[in-house]
C-alpha atoms as a PDB file:
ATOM      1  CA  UNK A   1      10.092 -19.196  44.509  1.00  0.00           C
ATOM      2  CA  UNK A   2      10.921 -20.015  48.173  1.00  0.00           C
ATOM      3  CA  UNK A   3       8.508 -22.000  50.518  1.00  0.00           C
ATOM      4  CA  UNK A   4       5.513 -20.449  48.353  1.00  0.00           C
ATOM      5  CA  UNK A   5       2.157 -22.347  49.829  1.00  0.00           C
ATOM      6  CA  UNK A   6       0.951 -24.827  47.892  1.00  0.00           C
ATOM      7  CA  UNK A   7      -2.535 -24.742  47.114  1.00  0.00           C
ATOM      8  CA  UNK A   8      -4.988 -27.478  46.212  1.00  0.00           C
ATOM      9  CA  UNK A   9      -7.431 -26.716  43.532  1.00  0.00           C
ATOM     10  CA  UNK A  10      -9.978 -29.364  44.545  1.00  0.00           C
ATOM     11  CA  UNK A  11     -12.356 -28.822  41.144  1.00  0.00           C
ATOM     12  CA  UNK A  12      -9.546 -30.574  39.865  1.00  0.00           C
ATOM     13  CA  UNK A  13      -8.336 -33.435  42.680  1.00  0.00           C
ATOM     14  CA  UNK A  14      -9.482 -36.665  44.064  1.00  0.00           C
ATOM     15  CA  UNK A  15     -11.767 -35.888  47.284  1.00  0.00           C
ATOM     16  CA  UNK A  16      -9.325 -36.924  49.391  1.00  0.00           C
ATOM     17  CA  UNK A  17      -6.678 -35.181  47.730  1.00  0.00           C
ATOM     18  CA  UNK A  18      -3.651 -33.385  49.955  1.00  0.00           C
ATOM     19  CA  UNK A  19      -1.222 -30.605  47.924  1.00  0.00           C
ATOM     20  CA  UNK A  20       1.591 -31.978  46.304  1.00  0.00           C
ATOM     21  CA  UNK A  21       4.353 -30.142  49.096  1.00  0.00           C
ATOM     22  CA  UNK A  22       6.859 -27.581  47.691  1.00  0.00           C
ATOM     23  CA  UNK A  23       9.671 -29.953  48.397  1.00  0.00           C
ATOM     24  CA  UNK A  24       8.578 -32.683  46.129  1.00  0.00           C
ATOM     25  CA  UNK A  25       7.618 -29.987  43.235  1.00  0.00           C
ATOM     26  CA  UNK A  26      11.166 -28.560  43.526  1.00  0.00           C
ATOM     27  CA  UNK A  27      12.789 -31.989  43.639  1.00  0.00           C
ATOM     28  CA  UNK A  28      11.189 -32.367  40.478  1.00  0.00           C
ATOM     29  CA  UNK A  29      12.770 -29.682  38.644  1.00  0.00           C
ATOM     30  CA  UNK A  30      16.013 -29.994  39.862  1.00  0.00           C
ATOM     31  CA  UNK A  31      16.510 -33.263  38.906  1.00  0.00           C
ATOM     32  CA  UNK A  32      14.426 -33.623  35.266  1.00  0.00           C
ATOM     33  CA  UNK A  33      16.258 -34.710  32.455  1.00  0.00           C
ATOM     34  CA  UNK A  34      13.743 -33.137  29.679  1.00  0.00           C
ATOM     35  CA  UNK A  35      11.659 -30.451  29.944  1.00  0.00           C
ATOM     36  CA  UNK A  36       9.215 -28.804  26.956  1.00  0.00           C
ATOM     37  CA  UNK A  37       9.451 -25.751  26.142  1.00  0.00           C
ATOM     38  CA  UNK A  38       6.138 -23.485  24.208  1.00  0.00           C
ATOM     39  CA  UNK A  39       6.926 -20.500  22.700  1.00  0.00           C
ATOM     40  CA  UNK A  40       4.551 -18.600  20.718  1.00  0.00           C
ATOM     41  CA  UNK A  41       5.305 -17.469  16.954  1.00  0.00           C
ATOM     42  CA  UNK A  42       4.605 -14.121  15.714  1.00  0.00           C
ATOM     43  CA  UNK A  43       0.991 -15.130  13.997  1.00  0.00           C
ATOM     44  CA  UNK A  44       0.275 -16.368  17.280  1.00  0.00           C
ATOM     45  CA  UNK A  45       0.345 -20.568  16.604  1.00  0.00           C
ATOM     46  CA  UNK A  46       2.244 -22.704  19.777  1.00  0.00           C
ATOM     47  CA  UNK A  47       5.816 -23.523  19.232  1.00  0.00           C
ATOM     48  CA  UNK A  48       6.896 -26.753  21.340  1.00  0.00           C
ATOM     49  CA  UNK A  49       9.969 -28.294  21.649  1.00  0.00           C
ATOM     50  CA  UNK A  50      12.084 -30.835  23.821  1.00  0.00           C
ATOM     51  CA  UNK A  51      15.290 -29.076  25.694  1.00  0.00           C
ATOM     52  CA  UNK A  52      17.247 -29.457  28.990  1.00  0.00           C
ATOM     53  CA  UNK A  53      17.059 -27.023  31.576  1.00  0.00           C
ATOM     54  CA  UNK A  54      18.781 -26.524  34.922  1.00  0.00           C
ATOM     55  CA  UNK A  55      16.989 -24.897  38.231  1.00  0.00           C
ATOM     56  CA  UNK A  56      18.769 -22.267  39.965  1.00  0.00           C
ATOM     57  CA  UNK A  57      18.576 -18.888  42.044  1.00  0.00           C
ATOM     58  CA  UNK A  58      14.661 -19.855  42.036  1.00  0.00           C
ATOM     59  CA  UNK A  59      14.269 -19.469  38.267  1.00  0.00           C
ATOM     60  CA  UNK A  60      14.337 -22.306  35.578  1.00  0.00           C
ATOM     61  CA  UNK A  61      17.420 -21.772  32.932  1.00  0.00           C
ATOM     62  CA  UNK A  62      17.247 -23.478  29.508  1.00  0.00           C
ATOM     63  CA  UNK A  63      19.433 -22.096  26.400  1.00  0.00           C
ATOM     64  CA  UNK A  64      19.301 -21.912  22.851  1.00  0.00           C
ATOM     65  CA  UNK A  65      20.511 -20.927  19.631  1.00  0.00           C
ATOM     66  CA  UNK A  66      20.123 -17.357  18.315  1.00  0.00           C
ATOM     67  CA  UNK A  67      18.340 -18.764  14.823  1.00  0.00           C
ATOM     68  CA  UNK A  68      16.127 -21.189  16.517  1.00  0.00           C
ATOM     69  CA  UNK A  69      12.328 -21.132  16.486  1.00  0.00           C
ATOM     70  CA  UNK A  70      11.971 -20.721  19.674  1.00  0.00           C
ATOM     71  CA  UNK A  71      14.635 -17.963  20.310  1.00  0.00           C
ATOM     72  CA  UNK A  72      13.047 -15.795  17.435  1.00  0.00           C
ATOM     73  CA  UNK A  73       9.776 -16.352  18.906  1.00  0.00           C
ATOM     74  CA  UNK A  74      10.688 -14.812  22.491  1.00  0.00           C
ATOM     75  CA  UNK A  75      12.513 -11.565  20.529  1.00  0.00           C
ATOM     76  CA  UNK A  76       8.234 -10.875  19.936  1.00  0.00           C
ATOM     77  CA  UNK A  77       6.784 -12.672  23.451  1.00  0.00           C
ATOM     78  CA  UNK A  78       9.006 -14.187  26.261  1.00  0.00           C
ATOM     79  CA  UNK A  79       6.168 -15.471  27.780  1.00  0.00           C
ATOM     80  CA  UNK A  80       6.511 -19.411  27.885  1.00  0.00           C
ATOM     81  CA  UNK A  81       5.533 -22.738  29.565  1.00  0.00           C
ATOM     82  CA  UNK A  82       7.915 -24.842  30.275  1.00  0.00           C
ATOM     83  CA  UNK A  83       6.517 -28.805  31.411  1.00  0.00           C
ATOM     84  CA  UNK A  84       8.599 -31.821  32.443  1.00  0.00           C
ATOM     85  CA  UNK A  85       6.852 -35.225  34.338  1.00  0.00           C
ATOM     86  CA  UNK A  86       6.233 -38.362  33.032  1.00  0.00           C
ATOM     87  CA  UNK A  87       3.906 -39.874  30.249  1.00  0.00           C
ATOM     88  CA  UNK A  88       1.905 -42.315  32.117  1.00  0.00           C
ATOM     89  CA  UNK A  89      -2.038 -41.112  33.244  1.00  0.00           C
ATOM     90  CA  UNK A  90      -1.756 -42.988  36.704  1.00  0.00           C
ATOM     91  CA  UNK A  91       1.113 -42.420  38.451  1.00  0.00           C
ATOM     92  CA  UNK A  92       3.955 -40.017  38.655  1.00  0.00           C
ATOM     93  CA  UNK A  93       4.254 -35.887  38.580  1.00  0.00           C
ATOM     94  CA  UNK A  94       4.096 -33.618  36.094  1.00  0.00           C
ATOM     95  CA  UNK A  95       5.214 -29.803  36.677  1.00  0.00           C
ATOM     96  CA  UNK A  96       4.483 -26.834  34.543  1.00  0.00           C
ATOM     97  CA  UNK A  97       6.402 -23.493  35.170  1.00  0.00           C
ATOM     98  CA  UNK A  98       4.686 -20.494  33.355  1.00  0.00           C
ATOM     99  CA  UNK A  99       6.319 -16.969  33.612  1.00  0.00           C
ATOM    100  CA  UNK A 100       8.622 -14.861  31.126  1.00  0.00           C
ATOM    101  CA  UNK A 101      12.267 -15.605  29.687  1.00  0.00           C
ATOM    102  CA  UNK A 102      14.633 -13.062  30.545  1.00  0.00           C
ATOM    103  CA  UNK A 103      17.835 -13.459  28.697  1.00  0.00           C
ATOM    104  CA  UNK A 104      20.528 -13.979  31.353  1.00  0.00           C
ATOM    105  CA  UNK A 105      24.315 -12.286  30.126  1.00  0.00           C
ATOM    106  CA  UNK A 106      26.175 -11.246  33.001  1.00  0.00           C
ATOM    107  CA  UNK A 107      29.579 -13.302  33.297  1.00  0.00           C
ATOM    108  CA  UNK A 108      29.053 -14.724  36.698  1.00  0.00           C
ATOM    109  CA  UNK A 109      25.782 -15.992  36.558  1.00  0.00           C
ATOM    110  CA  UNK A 110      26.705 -17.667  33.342  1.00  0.00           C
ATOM    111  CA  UNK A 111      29.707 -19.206  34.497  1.00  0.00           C
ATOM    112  CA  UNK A 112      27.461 -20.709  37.419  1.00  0.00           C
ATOM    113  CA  UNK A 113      25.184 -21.883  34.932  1.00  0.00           C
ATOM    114  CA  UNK A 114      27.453 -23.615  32.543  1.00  0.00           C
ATOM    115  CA  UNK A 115      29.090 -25.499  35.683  1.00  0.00           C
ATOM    116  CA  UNK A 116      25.267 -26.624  36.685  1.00  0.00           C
ATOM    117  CA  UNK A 117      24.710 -28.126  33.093  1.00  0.00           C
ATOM    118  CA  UNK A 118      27.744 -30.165  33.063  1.00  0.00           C
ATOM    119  CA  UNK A 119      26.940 -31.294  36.592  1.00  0.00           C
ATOM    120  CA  UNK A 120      23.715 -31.807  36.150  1.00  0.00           C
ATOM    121  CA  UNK A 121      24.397 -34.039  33.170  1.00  0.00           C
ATOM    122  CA  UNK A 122      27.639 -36.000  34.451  1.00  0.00           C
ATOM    123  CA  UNK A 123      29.742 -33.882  31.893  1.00  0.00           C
ATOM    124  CA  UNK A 124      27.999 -34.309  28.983  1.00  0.00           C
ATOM    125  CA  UNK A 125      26.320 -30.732  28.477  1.00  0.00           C
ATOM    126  CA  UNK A 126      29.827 -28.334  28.649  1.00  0.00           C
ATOM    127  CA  UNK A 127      29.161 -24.557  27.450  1.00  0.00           C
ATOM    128  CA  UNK A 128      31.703 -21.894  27.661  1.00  0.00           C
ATOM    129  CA  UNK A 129      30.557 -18.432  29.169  1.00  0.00           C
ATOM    130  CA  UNK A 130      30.866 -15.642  26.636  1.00  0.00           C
ATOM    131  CA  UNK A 131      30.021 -12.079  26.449  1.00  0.00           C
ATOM    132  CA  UNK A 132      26.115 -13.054  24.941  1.00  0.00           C
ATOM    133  CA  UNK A 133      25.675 -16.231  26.391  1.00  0.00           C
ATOM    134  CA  UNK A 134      27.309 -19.685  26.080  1.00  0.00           C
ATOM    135  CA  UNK A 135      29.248 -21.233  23.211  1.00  0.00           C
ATOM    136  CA  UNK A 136      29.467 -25.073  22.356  1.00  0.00           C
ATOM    137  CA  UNK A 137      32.102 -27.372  22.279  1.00  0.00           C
ATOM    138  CA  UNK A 138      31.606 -27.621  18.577  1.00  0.00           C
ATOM    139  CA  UNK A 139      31.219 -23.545  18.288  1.00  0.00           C
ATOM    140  CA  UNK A 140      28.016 -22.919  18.354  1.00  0.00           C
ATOM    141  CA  UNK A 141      26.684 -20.395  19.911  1.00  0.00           C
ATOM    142  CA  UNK A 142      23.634 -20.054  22.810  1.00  0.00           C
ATOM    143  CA  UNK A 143      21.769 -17.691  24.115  1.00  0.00           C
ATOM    144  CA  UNK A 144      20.574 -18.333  27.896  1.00  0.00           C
ATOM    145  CA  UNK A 145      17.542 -17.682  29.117  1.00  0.00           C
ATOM    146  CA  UNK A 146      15.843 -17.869  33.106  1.00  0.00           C
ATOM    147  CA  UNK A 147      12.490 -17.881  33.547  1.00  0.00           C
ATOM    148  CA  UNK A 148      11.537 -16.759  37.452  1.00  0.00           C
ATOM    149  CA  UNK A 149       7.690 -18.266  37.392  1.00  0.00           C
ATOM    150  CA  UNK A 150       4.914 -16.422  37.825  1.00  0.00           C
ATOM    151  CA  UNK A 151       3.297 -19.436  38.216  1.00  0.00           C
ATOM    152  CA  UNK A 152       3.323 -23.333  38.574  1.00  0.00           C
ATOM    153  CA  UNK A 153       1.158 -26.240  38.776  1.00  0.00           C
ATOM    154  CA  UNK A 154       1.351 -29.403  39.294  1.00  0.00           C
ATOM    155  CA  UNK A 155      -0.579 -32.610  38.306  1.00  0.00           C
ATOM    156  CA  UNK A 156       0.024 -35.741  40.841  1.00  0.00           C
ATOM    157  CA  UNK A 157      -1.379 -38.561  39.304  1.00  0.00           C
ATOM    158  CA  UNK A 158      -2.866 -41.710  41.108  1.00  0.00           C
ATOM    159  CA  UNK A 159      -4.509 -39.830  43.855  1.00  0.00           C
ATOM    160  CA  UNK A 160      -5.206 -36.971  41.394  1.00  0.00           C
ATOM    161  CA  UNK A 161      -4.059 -33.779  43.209  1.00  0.00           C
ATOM    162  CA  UNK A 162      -3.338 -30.293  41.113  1.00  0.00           C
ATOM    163  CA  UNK A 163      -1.456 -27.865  42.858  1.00  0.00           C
ATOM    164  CA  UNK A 164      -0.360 -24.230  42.402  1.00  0.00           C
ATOM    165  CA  UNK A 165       2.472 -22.542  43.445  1.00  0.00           C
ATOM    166  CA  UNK A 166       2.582 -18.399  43.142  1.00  0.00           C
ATOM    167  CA  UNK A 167       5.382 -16.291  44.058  1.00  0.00           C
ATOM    168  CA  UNK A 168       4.513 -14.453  47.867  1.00  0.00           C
ATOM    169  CA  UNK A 169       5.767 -11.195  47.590  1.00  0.00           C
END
């Protein structure tokens, strides 16, 4: 998303209430540590779990393994949710990014991706591009995923604002 319009949805928002501005939203996902993913399974039960994701090219990135839960559950439905913010009810931001996981396999883009998880993480999340996705230092391997959101929201807390953020086309 670039510059979408943020939009106030006062049924939800303090009175005096202002949009959370697209700056703040997207210095939010640039720089969270932990996001949660939900998947859904194929009897249609929520799958959530904890994983790091980077922001980039205007689409969230996260990866995983080909046997995981989560990575089975998007071979039925790549629609997730993907939330990061902060566990306190009174303060802070909490963003939710809704839209479809695409897996992501050309060389480049994963090669750009690998270098934005080790910077992201001072070093400490190093993948090596391959031909289906990224393998670990231990030899594992990953598949990647972006998810270009079809929507988010977010929930400032304090002054209770929710705001939502669509793609202009």
């Amino acid at each position: 998303m670039k510059n979408p319009t943020p939009q106030l949805d006062a049924r939800f928002s303090a009175p005096d209430a202002e949009p959370v501005p697209w700056e703040t939203t997207l210095e939010a996902l640039e720089s969270a540590q932990l996001f949660w993913i939900t998947t859904v399974r194929s009897d249609g039960r929520p799958h959530v779990t904890p994983l790091v994701a980077v922001w980039l090219d205007e689409a969230l990135h996260f990866s995983t393994g080909p046997a995981e839960q989560k990575a089975l559950n998007l071979t039925g439905n790549p629609q997730v949710a993907l939330t990061t913010g902060c566990n306190r009810w009174d303060d802070g931001l909490d963003v939710i990014v809704e839209g479809a996981a695409e897996r992501v396999t050309t060389r480049a883009d994963l090669e750009r991706l690998a270098a934005a998880w080790a910077t992201k993480w001072n070093g400490e999340w190093r993948f090596q591009p391959t031909a289906s996705g990224f393998t670990h230092s231990d030899g594992g391997q990953a598949h990647v995923f972006a998810v270009r959101p079809s929507k988010i929201l977010t929930f400032s807390k304090g002054t209770f604002a929710q705001t939502r953020y669509t793609p202009t086309t």
